[in-house]
C-alpha atoms as a PDB file:
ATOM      1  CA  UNK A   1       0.000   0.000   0.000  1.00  0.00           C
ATOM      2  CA  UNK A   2       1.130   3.086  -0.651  1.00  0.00           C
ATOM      3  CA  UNK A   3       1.499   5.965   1.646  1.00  0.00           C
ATOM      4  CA  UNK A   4       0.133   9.432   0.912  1.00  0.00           C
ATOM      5  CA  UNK A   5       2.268  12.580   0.626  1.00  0.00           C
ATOM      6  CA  UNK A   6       1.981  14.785   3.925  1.00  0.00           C
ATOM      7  CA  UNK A   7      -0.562  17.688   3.681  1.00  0.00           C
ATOM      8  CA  UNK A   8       0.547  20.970   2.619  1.00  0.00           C
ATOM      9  CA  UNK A   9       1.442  23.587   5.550  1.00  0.00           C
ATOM     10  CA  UNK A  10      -1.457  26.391   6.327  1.00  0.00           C
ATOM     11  CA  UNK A  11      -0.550  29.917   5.235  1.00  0.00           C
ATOM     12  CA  UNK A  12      -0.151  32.514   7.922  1.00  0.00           C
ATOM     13  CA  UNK A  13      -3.131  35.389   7.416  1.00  0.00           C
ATOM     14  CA  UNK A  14      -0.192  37.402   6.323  1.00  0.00           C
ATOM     15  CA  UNK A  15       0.782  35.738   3.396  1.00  0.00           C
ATOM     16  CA  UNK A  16       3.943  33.973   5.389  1.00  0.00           C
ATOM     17  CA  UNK A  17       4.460  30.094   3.796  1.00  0.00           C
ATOM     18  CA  UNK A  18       4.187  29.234   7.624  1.00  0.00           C
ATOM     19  CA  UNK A  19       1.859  30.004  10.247  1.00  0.00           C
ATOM     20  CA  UNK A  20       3.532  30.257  13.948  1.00  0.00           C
ATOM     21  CA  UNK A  21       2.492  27.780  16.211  1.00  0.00           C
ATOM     22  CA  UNK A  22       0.646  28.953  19.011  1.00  0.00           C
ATOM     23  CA  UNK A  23       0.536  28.172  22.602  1.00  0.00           C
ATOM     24  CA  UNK A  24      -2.206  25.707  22.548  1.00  0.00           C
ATOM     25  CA  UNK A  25       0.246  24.123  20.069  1.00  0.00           C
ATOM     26  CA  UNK A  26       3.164  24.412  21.547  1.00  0.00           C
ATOM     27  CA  UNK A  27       2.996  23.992  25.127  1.00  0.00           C
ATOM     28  CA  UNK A  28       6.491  22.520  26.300  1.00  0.00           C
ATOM     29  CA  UNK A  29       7.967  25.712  25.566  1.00  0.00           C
ATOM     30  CA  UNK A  30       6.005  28.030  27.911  1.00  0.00           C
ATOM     31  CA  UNK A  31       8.825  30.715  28.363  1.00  0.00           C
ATOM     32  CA  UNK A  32      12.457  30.945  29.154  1.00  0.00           C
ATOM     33  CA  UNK A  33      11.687  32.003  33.030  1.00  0.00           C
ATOM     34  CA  UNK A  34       9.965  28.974  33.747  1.00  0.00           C
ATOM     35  CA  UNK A  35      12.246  26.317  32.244  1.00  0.00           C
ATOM     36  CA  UNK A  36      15.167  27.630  33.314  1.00  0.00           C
ATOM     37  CA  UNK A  37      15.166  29.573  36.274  1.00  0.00           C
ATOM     38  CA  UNK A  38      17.690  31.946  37.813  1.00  0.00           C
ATOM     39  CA  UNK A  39      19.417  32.372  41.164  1.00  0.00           C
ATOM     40  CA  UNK A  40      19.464  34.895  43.514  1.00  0.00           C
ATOM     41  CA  UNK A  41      21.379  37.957  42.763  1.00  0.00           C
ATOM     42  CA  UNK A  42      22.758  37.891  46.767  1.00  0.00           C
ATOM     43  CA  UNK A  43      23.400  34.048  46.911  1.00  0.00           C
ATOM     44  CA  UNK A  44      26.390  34.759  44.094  1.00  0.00           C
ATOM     45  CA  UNK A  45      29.254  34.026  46.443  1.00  0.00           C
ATOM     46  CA  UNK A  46      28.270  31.098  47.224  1.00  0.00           C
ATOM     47  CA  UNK A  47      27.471  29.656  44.322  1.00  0.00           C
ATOM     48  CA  UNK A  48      31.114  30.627  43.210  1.00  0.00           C
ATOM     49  CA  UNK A  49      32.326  29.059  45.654  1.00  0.00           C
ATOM     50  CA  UNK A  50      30.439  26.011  44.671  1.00  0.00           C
ATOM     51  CA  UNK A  51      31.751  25.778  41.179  1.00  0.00           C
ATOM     52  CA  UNK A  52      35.169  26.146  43.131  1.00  0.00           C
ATOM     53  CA  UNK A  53      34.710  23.823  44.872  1.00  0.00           C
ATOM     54  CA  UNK A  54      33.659  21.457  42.558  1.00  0.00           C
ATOM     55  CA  UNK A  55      36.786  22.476  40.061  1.00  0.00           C
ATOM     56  CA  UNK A  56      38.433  21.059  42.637  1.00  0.00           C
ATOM     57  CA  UNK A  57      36.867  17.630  42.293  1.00  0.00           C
ATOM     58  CA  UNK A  58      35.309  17.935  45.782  1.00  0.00           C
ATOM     59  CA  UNK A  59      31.875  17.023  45.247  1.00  0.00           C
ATOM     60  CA  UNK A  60      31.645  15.286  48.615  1.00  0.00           C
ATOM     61  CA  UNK A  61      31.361  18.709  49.681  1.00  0.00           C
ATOM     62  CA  UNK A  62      29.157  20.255  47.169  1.00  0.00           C
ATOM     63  CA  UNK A  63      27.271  17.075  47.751  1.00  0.00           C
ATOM     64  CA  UNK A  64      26.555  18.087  51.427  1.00  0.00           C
ATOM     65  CA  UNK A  65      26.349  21.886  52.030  1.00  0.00           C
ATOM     66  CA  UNK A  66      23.726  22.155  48.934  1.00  0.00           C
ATOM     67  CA  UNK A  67      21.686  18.290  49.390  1.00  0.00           C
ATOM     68  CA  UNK A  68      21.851  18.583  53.475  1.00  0.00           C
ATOM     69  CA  UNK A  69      19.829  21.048  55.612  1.00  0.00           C
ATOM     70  CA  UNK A  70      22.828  23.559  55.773  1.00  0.00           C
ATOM     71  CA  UNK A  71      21.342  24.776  52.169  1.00  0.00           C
ATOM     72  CA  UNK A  72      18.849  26.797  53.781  1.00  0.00           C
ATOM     73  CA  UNK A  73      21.203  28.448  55.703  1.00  0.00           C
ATOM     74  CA  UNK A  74      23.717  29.330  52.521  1.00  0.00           C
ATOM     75  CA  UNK A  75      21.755  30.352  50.515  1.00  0.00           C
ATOM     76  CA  UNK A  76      17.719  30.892  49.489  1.00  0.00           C
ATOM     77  CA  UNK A  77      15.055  28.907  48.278  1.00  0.00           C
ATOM     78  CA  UNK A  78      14.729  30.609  44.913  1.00  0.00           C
ATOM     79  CA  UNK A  79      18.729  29.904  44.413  1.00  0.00           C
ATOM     80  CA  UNK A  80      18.059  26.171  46.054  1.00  0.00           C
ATOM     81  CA  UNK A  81      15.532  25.824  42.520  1.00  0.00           C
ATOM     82  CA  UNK A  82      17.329  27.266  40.176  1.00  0.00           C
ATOM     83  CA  UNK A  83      18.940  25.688  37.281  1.00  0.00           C
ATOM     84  CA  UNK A  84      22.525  26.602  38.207  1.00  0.00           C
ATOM     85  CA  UNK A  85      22.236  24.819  41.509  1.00  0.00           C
ATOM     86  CA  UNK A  86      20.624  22.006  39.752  1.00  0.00           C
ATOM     87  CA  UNK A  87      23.708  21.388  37.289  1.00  0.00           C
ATOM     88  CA  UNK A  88      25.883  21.904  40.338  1.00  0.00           C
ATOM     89  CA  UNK A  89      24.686  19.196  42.472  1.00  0.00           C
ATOM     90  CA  UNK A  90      24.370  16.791  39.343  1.00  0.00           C
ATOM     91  CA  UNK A  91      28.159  17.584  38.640  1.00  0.00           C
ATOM     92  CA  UNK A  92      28.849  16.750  42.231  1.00  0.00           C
ATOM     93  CA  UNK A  93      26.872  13.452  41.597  1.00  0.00           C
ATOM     94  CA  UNK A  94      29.028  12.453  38.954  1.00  0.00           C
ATOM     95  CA  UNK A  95      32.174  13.103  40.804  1.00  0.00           C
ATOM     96  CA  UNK A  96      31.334  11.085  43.407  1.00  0.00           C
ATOM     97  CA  UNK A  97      30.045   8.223  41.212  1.00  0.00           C
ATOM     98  CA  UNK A  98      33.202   8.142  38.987  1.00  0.00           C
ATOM     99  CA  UNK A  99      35.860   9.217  41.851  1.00  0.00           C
ATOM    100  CA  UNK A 100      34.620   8.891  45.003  1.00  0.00           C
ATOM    101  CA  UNK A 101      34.924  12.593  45.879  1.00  0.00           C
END
């Protein structure tokens, strides 16, 4: 059996070959701030201090002062979410996996 050719794309109402998808379309990509969200401006020391750290090859120690309940006391809840923090702790992960530190 033979398979039919895809249907043509609709015309945007402004003549474009392509119409842009909207949000009902579309809704994985809801925004930039959502997705990936941003630390706090004020928790910036410590978070370079945590990519020090973790330069290092410590992530023992990355592992604890941002997993344990000391986080709350370094630095906020809106840093504690944020994507940064998220890649740190997953590069601490891996360090311990593959080196034990």
């Amino acid at each position: 059996a033979a398979v039919p050719p895809p249907a043509a794309p609709a015309a945007a109402e402004d003549g474009a070959l392509f119409a842009e998808p909207s949000e009902e379309q579309m809704p994985a990509f809801e925004g930039a701030d959502v997705g990936h969200l941003s630390e706090d401006p004020s928790d910036a020391p410590w978070l370079e201090l945590f990519d020090l750290i973790l330069g290092f090859g410590i992530g023992s120690l990355v592992q604890s002062l941002v997993e344990e309940e000391t986080l709350g006391k370094l630095i906020t809840e809106k840093s504690a979410q944020s994507e940064r923090v998220r890649l740190q702790v997953a590069r601490a992960r891996m360090l311990v996996r593959d080196f034990g530190g």
